[in-house]
N, C-alpha and C. Protein backbone atom coordinates (compact mmCIF):
# COMPACT_ATOMS: atom_id res chain seq x y z
N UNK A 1 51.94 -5.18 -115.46
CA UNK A 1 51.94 -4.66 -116.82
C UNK A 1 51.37 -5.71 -117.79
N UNK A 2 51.66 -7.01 -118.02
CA UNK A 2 51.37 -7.97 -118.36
C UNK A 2 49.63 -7.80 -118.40
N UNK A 3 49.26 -7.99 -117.24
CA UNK A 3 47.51 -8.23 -117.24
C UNK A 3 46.88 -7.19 -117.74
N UNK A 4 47.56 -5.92 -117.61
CA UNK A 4 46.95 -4.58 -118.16
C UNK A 4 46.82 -5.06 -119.73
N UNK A 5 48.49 -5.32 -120.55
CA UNK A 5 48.28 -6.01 -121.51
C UNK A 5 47.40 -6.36 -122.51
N UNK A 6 47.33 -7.79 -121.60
CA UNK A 6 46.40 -8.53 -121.92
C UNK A 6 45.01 -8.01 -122.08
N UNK A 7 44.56 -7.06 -121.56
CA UNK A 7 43.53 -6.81 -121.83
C UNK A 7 43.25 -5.74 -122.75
N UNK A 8 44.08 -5.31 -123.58
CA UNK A 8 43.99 -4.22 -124.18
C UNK A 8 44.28 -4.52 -125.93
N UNK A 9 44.61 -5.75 -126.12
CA UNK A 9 44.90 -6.55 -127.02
C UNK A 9 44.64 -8.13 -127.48
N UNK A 10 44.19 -7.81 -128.56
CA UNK A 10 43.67 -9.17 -129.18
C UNK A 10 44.83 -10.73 -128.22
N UNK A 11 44.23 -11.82 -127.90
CA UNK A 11 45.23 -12.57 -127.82
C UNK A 11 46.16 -13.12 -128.36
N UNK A 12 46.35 -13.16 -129.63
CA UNK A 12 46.98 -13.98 -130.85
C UNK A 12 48.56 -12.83 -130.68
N UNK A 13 48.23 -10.93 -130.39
CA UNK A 13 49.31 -9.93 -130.35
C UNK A 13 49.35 -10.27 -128.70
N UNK A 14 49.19 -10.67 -128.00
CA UNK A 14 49.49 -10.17 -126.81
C UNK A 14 50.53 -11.76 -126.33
N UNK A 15 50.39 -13.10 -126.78
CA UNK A 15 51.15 -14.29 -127.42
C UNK A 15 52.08 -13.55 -127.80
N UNK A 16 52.44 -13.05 -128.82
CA UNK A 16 53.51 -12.45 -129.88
C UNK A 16 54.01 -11.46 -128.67
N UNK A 17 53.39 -11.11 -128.07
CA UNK A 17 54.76 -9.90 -127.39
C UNK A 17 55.24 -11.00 -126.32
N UNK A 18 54.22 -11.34 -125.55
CA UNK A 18 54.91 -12.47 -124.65
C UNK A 18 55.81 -13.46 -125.04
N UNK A 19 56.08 -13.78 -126.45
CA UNK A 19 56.62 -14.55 -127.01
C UNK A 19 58.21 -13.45 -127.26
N UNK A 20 57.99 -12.16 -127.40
CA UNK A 20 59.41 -11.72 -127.83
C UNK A 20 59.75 -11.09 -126.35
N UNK A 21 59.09 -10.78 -125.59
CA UNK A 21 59.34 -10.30 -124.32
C UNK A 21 60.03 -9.07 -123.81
N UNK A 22 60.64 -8.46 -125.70
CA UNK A 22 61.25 -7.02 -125.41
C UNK A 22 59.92 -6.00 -125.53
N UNK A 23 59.34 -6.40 -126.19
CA UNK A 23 58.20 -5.12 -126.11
C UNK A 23 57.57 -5.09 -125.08
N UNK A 24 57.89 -6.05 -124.04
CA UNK A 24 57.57 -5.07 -122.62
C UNK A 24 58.37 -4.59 -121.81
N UNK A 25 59.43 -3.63 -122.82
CA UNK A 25 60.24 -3.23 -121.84
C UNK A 25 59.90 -1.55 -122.31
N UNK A 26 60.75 -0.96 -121.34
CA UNK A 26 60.18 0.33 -121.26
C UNK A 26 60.71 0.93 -122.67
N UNK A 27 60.08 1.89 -123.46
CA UNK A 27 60.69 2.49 -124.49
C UNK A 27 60.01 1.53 -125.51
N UNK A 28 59.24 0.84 -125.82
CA UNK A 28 58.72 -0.14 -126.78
C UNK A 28 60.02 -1.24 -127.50
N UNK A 29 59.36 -0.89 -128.52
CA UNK A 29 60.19 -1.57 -129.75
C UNK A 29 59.35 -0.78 -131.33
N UNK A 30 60.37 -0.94 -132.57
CA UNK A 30 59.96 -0.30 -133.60
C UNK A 30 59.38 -2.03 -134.44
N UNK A 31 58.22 -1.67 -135.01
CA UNK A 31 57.69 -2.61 -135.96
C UNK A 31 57.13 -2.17 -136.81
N UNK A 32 57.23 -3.10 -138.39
CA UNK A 32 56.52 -2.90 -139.29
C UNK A 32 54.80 -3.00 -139.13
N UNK A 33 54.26 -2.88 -139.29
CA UNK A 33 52.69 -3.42 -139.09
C UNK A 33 51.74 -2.34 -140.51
N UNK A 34 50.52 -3.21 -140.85
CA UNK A 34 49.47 -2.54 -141.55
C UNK A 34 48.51 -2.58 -140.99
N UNK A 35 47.95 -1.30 -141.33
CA UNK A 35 46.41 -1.32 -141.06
C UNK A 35 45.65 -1.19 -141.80
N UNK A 36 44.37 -1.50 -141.23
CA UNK A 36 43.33 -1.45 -142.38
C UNK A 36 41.99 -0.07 -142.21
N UNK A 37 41.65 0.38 -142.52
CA UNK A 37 40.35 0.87 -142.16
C UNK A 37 39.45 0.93 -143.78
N UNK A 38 38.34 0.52 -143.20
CA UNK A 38 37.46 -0.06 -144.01
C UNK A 38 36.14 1.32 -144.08
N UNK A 39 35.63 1.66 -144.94
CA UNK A 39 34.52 2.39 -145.11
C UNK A 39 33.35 2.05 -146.04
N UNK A 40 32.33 1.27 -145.70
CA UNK A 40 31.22 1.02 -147.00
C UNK A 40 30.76 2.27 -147.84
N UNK A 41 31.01 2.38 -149.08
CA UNK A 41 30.40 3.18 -149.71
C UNK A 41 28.80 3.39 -149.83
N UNK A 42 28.48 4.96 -149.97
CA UNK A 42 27.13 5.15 -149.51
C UNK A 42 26.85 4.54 -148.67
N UNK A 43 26.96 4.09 -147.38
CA UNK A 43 26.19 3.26 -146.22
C UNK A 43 25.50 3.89 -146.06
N UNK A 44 25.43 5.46 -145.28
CA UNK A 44 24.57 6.56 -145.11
C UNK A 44 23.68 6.18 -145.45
N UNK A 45 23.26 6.26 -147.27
CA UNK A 45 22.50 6.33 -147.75
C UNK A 45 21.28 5.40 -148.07
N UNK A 46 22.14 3.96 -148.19
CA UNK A 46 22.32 2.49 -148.00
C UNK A 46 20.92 2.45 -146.57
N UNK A 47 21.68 3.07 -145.39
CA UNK A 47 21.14 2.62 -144.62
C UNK A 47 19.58 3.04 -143.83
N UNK A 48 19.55 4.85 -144.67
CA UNK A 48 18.50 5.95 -144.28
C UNK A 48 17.33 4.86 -145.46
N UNK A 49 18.10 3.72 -146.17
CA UNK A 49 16.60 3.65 -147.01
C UNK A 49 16.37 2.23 -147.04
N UNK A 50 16.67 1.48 -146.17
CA UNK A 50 16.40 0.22 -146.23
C UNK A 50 15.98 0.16 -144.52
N UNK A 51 15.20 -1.18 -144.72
CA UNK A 51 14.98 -1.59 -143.12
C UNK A 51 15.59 -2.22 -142.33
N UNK A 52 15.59 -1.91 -140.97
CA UNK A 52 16.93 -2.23 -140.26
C UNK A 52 17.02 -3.55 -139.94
N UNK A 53 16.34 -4.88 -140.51
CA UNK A 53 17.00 -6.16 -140.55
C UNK A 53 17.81 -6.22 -141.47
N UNK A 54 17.25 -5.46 -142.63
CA UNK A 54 18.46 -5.50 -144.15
C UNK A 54 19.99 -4.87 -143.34
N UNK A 55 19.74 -3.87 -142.95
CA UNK A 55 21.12 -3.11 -142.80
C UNK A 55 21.64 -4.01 -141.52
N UNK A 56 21.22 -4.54 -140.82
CA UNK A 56 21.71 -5.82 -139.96
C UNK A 56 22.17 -6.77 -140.74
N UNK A 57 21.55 -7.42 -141.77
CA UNK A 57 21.63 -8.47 -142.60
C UNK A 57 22.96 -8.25 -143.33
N UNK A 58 23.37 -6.76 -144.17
CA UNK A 58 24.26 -6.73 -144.77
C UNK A 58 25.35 -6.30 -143.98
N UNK A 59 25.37 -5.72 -142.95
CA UNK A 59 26.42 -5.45 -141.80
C UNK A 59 27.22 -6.97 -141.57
N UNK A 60 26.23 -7.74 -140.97
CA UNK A 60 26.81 -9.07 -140.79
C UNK A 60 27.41 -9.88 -141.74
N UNK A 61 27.09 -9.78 -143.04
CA UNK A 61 28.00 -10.43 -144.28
C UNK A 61 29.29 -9.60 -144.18
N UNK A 62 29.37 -8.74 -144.11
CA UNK A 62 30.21 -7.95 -144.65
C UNK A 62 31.66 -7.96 -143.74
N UNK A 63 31.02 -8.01 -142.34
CA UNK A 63 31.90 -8.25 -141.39
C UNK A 63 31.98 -9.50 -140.96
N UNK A 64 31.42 -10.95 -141.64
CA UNK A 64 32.08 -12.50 -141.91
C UNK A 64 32.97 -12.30 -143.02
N UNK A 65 32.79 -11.61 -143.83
CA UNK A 65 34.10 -11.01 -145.14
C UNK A 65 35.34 -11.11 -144.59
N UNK A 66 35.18 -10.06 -143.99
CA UNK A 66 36.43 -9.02 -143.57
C UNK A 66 37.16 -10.04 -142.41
N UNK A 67 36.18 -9.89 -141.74
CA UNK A 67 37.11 -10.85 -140.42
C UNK A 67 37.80 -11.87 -140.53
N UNK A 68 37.15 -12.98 -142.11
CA UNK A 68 37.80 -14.49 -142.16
C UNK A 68 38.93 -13.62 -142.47
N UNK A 69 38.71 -13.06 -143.00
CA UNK A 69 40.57 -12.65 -144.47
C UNK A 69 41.39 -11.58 -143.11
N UNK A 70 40.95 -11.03 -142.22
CA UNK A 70 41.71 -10.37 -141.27
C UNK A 70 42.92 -11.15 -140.47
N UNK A 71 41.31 -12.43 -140.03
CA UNK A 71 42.03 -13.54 -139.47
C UNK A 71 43.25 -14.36 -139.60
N UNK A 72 42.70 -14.60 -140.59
CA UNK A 72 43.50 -15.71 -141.89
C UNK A 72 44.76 -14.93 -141.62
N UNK A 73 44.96 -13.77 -141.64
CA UNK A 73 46.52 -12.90 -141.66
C UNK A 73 47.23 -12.91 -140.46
N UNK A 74 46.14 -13.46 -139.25
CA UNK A 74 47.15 -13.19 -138.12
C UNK A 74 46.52 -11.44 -137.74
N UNK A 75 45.92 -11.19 -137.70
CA UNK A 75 44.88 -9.39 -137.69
C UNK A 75 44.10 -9.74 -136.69
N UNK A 76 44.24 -8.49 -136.15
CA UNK A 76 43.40 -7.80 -134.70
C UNK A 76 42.21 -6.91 -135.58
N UNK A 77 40.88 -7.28 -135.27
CA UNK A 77 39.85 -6.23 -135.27
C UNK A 77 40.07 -5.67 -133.91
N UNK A 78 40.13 -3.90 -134.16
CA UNK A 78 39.90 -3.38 -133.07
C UNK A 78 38.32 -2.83 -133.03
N UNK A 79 37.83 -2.08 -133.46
CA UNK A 79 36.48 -1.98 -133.68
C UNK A 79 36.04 -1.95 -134.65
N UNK A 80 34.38 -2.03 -134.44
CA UNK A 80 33.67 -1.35 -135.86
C UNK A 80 32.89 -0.30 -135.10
N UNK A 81 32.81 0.93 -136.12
CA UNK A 81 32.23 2.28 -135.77
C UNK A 81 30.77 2.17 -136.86
């Protein structure tokens, strides 16, 4: 169960459960947690009209943004869509 785990979760949460050791028991455990989901405004539009190093270019700022300050919290990126 452990290695399954591990792979299904950031390391910094998968530390933290190994560290409390009840959330791998059967039936979970209840926790507070936030999430985030993020949406660029107009990207669509943003992106049908610029060239695709720009929309590379601003993708990548945007997600050095997000990630330091995710980080910084102790935050799992699970994806970007």
């Amino acid at each position: 169960l452990e290695q399954t785990m591990a792979q299904l979760v950031a390391p910094s949460v998968f530390k933290e459960i190994q560290r409390r050791k009840k959330g791998l028991e059967a039936g979970g455990q209840r926790l507070h947690i936030t999430s985030l989901f993020v949406d660029i405004r107009d990207f669509t539009s943003m992106a049908e009209n610029l060239p695709a190093a720009e929309v590379g270019d601003l993708l990548n700022a945007f997600y050095t943004v997000v990630e330091r300050i995710v980080f910084e919290y102790r935050g799992t990126v699970d994806k970007y869509m």
